[in-house]
Structure formats: C-alpha cells, structure tokens
PDB file of N, CA and C in Angstrom:
ATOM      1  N   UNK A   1       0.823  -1.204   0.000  1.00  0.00           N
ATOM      2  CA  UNK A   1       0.000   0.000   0.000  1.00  0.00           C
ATOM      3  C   UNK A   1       0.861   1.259   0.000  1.00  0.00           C
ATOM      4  N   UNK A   2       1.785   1.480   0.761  1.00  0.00           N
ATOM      5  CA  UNK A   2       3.050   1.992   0.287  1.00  0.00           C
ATOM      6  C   UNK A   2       3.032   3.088  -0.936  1.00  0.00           C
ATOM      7  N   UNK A   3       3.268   1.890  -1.984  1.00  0.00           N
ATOM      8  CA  UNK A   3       3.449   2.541  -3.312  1.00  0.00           C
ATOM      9  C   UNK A   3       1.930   3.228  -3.676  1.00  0.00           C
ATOM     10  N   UNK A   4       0.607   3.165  -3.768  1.00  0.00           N
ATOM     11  CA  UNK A   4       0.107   3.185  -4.089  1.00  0.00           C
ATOM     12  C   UNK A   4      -0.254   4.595  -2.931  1.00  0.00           C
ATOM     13  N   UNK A   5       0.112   4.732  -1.929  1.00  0.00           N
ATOM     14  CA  UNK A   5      -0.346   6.444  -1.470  1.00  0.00           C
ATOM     15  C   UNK A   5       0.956   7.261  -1.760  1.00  0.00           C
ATOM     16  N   UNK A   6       2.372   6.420  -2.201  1.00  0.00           N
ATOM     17  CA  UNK A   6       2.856   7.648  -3.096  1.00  0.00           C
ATOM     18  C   UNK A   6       2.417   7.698  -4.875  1.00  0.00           C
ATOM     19  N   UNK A   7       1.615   7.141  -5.759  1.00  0.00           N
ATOM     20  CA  UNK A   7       0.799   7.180  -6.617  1.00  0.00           C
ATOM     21  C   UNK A   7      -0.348   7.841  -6.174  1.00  0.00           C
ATOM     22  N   UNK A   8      -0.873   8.265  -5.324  1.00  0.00           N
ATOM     23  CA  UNK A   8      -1.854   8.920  -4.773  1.00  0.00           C
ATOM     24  C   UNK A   8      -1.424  10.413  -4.518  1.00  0.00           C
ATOM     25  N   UNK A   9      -0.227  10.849  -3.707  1.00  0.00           N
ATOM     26  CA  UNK A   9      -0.250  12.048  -3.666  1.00  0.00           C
ATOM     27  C   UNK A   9       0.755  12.715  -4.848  1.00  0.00           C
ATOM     28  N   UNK A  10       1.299  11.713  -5.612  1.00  0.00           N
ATOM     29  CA  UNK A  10       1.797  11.829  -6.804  1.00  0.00           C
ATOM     30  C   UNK A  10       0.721  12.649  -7.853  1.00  0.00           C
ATOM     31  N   UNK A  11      -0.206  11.670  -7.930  1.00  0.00           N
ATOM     32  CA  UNK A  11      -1.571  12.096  -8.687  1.00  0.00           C
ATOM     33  C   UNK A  11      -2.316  13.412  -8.176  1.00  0.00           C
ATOM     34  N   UNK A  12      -2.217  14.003  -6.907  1.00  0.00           N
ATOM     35  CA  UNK A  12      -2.648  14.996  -6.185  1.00  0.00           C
ATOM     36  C   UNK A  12      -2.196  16.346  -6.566  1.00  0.00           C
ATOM     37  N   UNK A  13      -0.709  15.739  -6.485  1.00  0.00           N
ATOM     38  CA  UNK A  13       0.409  17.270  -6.934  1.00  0.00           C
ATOM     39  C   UNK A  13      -0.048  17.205  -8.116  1.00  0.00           C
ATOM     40  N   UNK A  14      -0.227  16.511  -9.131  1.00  0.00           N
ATOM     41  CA  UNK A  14      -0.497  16.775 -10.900  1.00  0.00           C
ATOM     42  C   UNK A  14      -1.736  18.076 -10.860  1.00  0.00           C
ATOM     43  N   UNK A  15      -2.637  17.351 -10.553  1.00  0.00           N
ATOM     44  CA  UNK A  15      -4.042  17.700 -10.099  1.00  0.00           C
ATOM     45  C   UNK A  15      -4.317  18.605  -9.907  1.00  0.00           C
ATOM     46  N   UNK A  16      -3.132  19.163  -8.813  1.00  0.00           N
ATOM     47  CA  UNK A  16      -3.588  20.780  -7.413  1.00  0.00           C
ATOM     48  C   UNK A  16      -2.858  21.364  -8.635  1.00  0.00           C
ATOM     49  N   UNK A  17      -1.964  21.255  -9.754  1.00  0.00           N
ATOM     50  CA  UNK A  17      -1.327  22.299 -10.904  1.00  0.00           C
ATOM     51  C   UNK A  17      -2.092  22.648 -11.885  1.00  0.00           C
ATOM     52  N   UNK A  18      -3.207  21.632 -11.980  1.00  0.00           N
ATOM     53  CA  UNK A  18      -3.992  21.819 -13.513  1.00  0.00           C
ATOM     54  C   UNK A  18      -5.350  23.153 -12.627  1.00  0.00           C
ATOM     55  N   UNK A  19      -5.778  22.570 -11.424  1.00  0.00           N
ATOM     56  CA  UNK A  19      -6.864  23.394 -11.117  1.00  0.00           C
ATOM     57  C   UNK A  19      -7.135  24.900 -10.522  1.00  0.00           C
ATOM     58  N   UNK A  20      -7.869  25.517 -10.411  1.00  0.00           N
ATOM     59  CA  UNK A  20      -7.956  26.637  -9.963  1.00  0.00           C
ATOM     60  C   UNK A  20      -8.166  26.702  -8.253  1.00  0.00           C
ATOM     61  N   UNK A  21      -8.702  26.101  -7.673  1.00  0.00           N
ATOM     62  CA  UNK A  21      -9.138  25.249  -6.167  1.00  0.00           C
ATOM     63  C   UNK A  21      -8.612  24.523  -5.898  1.00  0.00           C
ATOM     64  N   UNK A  22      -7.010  25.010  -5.790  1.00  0.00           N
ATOM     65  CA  UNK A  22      -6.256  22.940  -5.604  1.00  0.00           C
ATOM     66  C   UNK A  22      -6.002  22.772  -3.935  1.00  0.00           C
ATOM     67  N   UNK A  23      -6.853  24.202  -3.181  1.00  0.00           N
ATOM     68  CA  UNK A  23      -7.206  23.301  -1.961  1.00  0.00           C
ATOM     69  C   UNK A  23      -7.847  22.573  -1.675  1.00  0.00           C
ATOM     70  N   UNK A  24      -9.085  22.035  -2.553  1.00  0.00           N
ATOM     71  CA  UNK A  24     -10.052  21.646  -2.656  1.00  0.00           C
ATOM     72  C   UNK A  24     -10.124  19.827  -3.042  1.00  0.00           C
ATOM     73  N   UNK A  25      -9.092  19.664  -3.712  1.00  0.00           N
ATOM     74  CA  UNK A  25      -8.494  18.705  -4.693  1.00  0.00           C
ATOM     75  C   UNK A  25      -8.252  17.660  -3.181  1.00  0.00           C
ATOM     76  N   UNK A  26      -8.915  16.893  -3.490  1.00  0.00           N
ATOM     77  CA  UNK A  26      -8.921  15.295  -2.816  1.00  0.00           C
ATOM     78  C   UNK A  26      -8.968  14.032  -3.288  1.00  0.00           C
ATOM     79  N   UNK A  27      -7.516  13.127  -3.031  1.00  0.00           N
ATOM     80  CA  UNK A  27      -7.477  11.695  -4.075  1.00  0.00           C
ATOM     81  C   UNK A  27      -7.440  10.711  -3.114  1.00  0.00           C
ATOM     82  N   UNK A  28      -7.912  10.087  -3.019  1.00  0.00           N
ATOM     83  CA  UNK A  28      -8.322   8.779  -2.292  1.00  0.00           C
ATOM     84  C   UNK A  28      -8.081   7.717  -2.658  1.00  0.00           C
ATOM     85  N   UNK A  29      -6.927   6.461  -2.359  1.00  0.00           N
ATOM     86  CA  UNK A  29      -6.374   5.153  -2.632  1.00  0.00           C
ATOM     87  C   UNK A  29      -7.291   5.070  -2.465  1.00  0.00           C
ATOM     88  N   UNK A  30      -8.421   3.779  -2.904  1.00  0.00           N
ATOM     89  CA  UNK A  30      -9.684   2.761  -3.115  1.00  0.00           C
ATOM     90  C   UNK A  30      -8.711   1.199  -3.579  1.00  0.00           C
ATOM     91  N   UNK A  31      -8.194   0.422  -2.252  1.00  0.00           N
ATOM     92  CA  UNK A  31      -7.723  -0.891  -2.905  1.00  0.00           C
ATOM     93  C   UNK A  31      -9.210  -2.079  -3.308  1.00  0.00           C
ATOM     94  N   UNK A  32      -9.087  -2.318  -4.382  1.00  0.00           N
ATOM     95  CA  UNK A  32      -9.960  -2.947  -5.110  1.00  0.00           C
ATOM     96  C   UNK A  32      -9.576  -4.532  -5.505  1.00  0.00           C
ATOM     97  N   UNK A  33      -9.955  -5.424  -6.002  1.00  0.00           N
ATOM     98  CA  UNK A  33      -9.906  -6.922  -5.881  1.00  0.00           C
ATOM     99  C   UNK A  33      -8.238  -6.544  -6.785  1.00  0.00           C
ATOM    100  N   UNK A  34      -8.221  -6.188  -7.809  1.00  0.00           N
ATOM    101  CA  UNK A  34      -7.425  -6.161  -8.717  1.00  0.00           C
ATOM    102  C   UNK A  34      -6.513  -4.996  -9.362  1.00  0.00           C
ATOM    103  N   UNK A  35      -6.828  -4.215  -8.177  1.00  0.00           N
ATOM    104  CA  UNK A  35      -6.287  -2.770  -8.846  1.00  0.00           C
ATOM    105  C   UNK A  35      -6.553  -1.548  -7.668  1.00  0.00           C
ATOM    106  N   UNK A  36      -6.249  -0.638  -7.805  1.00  0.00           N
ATOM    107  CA  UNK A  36      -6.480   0.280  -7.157  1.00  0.00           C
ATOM    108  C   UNK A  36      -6.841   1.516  -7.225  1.00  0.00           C
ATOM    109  N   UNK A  37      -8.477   1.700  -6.942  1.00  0.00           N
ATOM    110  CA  UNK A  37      -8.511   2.925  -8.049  1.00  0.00           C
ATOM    111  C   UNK A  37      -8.270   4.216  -6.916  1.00  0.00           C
ATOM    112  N   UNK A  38      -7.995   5.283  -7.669  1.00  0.00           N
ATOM    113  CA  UNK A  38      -7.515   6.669  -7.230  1.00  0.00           C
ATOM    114  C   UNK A  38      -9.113   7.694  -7.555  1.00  0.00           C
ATOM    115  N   UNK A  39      -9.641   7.696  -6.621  1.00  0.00           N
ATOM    116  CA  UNK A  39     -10.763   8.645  -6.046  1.00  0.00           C
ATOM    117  C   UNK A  39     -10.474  10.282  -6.054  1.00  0.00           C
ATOM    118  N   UNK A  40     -10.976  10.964  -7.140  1.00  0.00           N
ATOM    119  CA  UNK A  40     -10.669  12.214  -7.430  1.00  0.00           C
ATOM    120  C   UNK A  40     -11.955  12.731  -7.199  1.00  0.00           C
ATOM    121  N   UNK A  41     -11.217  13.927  -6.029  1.00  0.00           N
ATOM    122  CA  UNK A  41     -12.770  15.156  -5.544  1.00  0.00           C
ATOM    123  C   UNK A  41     -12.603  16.522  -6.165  1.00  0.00           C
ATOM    124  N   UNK A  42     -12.703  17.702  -6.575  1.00  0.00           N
ATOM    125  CA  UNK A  42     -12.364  18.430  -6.911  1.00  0.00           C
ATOM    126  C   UNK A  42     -13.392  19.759  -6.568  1.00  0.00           C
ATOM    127  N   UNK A  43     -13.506  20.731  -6.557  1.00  0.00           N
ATOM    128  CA  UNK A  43     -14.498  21.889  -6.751  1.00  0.00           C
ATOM    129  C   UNK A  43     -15.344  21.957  -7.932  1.00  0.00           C
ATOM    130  N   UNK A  44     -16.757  21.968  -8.280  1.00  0.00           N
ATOM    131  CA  UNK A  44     -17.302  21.668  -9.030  1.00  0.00           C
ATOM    132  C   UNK A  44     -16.824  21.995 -10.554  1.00  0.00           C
ATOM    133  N   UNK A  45     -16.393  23.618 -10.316  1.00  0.00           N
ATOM    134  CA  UNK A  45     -15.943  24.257 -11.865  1.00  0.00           C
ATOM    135  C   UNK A  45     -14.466  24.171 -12.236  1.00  0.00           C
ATOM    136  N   UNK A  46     -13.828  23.015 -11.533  1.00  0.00           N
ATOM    137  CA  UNK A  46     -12.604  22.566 -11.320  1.00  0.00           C
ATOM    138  C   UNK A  46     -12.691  20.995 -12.081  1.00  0.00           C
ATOM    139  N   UNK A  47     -13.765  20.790 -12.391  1.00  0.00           N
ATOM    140  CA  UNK A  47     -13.741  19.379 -12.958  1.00  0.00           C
ATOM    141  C   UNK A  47     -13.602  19.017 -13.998  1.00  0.00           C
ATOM    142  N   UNK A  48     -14.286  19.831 -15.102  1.00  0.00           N
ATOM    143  CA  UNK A  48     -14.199  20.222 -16.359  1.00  0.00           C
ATOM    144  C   UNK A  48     -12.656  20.083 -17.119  1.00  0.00           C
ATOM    145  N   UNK A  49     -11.610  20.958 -15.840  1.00  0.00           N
ATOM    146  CA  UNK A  49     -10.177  20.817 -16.004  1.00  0.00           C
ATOM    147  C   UNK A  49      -9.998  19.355 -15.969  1.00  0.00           C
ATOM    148  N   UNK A  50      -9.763  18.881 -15.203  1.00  0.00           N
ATOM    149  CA  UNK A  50      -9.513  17.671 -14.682  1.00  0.00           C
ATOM    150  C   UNK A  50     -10.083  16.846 -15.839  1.00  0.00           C
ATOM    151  N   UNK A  51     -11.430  16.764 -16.309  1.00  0.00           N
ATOM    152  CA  UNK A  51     -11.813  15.743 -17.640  1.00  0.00           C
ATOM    153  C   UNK A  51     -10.859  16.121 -18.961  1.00  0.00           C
ATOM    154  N   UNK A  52     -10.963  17.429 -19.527  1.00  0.00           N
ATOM    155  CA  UNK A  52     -10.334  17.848 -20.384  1.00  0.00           C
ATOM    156  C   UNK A  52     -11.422  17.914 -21.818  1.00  0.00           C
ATOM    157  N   UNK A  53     -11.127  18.066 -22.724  1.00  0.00           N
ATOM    158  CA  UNK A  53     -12.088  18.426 -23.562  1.00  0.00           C
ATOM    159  C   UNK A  53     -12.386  16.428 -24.292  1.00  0.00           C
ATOM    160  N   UNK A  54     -13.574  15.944 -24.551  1.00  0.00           N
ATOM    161  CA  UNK A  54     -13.549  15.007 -24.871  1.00  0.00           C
ATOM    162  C   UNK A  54     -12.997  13.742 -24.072  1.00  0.00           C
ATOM    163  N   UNK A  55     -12.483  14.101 -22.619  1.00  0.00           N
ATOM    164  CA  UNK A  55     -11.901  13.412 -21.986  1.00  0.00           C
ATOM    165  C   UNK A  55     -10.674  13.031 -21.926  1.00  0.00           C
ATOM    166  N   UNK A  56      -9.843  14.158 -23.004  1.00  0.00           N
ATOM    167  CA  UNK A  56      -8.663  13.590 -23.373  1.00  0.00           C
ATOM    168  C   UNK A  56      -7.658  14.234 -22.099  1.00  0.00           C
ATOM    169  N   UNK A  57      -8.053  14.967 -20.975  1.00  0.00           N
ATOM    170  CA  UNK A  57      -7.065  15.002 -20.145  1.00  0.00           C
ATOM    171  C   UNK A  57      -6.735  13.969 -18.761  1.00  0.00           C
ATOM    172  N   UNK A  58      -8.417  13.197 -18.759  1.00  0.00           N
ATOM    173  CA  UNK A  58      -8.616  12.037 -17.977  1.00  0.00           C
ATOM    174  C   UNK A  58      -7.919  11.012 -18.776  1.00  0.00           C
ATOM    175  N   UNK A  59      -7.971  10.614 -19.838  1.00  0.00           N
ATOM    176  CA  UNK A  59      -7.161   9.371 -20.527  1.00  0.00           C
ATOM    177  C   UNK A  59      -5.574   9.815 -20.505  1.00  0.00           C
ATOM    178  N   UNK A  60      -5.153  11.077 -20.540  1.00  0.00           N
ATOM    179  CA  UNK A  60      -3.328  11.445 -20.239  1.00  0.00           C
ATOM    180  C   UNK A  60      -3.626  10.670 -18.822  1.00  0.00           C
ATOM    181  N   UNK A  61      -4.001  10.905 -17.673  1.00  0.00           N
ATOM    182  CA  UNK A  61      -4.028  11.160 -16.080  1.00  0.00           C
ATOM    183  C   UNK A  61      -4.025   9.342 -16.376  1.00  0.00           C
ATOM    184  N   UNK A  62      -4.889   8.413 -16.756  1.00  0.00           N
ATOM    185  CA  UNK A  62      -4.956   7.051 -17.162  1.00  0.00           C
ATOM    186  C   UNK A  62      -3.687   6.147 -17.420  1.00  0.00           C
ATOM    187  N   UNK A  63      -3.449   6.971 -18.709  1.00  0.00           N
ATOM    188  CA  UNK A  63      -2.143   6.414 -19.004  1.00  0.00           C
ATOM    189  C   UNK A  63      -1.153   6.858 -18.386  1.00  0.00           C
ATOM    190  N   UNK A  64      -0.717   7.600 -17.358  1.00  0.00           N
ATOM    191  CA  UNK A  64       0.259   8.231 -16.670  1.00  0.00           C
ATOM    192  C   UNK A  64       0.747   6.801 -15.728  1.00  0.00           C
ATOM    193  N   UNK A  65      -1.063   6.891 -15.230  1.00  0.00           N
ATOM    194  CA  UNK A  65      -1.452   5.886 -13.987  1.00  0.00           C
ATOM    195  C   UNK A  65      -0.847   4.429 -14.852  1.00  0.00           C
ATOM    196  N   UNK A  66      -0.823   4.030 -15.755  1.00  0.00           N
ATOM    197  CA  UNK A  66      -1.125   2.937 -16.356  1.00  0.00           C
ATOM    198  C   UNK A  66       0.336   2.444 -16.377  1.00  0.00           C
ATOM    199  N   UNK A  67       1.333   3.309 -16.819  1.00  0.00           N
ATOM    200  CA  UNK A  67       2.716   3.616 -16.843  1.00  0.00           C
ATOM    201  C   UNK A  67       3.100   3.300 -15.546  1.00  0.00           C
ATOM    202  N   UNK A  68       2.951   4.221 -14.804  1.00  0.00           N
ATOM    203  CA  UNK A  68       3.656   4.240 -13.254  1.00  0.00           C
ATOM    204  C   UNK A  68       3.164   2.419 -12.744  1.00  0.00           C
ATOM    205  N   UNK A  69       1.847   2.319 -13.183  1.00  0.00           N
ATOM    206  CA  UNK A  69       1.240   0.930 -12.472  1.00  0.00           C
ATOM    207  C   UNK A  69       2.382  -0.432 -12.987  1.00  0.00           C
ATOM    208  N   UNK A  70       2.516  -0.268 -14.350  1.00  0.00           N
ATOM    209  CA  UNK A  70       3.601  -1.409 -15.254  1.00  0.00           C
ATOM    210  C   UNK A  70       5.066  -1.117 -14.728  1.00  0.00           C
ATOM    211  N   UNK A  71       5.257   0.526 -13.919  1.00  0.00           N
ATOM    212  CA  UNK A  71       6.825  -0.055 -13.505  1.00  0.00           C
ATOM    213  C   UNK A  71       6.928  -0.591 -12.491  1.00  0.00           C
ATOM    214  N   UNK A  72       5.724  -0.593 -11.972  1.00  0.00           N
ATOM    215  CA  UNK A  72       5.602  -1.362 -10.059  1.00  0.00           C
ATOM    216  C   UNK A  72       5.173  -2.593 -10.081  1.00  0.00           C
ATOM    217  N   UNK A  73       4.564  -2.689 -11.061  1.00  0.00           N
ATOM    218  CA  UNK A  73       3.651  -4.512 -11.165  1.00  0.00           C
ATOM    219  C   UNK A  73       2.607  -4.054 -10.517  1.00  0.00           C
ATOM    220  N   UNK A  74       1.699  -3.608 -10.750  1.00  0.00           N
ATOM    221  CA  UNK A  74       0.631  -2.834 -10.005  1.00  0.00           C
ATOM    222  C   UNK A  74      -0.545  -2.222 -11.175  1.00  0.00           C
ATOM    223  N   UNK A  75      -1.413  -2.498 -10.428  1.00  0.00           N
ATOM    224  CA  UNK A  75      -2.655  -1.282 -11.427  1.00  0.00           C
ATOM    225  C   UNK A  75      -3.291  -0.603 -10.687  1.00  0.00           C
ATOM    226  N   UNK A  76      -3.524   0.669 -11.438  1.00  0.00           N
ATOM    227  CA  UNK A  76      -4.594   1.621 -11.157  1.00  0.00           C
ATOM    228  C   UNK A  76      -5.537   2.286 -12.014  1.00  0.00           C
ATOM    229  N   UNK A  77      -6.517   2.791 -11.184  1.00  0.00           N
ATOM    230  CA  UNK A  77      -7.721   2.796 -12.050  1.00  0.00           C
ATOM    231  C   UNK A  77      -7.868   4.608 -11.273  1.00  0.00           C
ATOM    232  N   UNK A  78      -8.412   5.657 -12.428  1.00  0.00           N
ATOM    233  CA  UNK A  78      -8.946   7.106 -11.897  1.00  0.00           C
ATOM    234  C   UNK A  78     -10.038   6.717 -12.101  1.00  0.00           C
ATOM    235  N   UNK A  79     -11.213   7.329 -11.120  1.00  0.00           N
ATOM    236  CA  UNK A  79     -12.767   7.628 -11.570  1.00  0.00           C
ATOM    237  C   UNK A  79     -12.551   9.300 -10.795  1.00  0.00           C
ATOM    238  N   UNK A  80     -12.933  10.027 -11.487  1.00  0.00           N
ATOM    239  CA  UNK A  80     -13.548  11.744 -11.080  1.00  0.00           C
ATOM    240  C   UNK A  80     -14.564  11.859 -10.410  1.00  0.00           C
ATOM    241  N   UNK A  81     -15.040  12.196  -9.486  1.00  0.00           N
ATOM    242  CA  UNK A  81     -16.532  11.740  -8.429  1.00  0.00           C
ATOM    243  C   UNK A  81     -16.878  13.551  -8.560  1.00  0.00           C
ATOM    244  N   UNK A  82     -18.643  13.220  -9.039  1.00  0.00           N
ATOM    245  CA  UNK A  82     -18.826  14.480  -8.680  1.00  0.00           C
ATOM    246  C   UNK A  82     -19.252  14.889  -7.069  1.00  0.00           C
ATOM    247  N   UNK A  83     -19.507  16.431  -6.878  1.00  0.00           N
ATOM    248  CA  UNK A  83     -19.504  16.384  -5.715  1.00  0.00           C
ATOM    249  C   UNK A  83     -20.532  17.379  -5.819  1.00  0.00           C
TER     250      UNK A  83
END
C-alpha cells in the first residue's frame, strides 16, 4: 500500500497544478480486488479541467497511472466523483 499512497499524492500534486481550487483537490487510494482505483474530488468548476475536452485530459491522467502501475507490477484505475 506503500506505493500506491505515493501514486496517490503523486496524482494529487499533478491535479492541485492543472486546477484553480487545488485546496479543494482530494485523491483517495480505493484498494480494489485487482487494482487500485484513485478517487478524485475536486471543486465543481474545477472538474471540467480535470476531464479535459472530450476526456482527453482524464485518458493522459490514465495512461500516466497505467505507466507508473507497469513499472511497479501494479494497477490503477482514476474515476472523477462528482460532488
């Protein structure tokens, strides 16, 4: 678990740079049967950032995760939670 809350506040610092409210910005390890997904909170008009247009800034944040997960032997999963 270790690795996976420094993949967590790893993912946090990205996060608190893209948004306007990055006090607001909350990521949450979720260990799951097979993976671990990373629980993203954000300020409502802060989310939009975070998806990106078409979703293409959630699929960078994915494959970042997807990368970091293959050099650890590990997976992770983002879901964006509204709030």
């Amino acid at each position: 678990m270790a690795d996976a809350a420094r993949v967590r506040d790893d993912l946090a610092q990205v996060i608190r740079q893209m948004v306007d409210r990055p006090d607001l910005v909350q990521v949450a390890a979720v260990p799951m049967r097979r993976a671990t997904v990373l629980e993203v909170r954000a300020a409502p008009e802060d989310q939009g950032k975070i998806i990106g247009r078409r979703g293409r800034t959630a699929r960078a944040l994915r494959a970042l995760l997807d990368n970091r997960g293959d050099g650890e032997g590990a997976q992770y999963g983002l879901e964006i939670l509204d709030e």
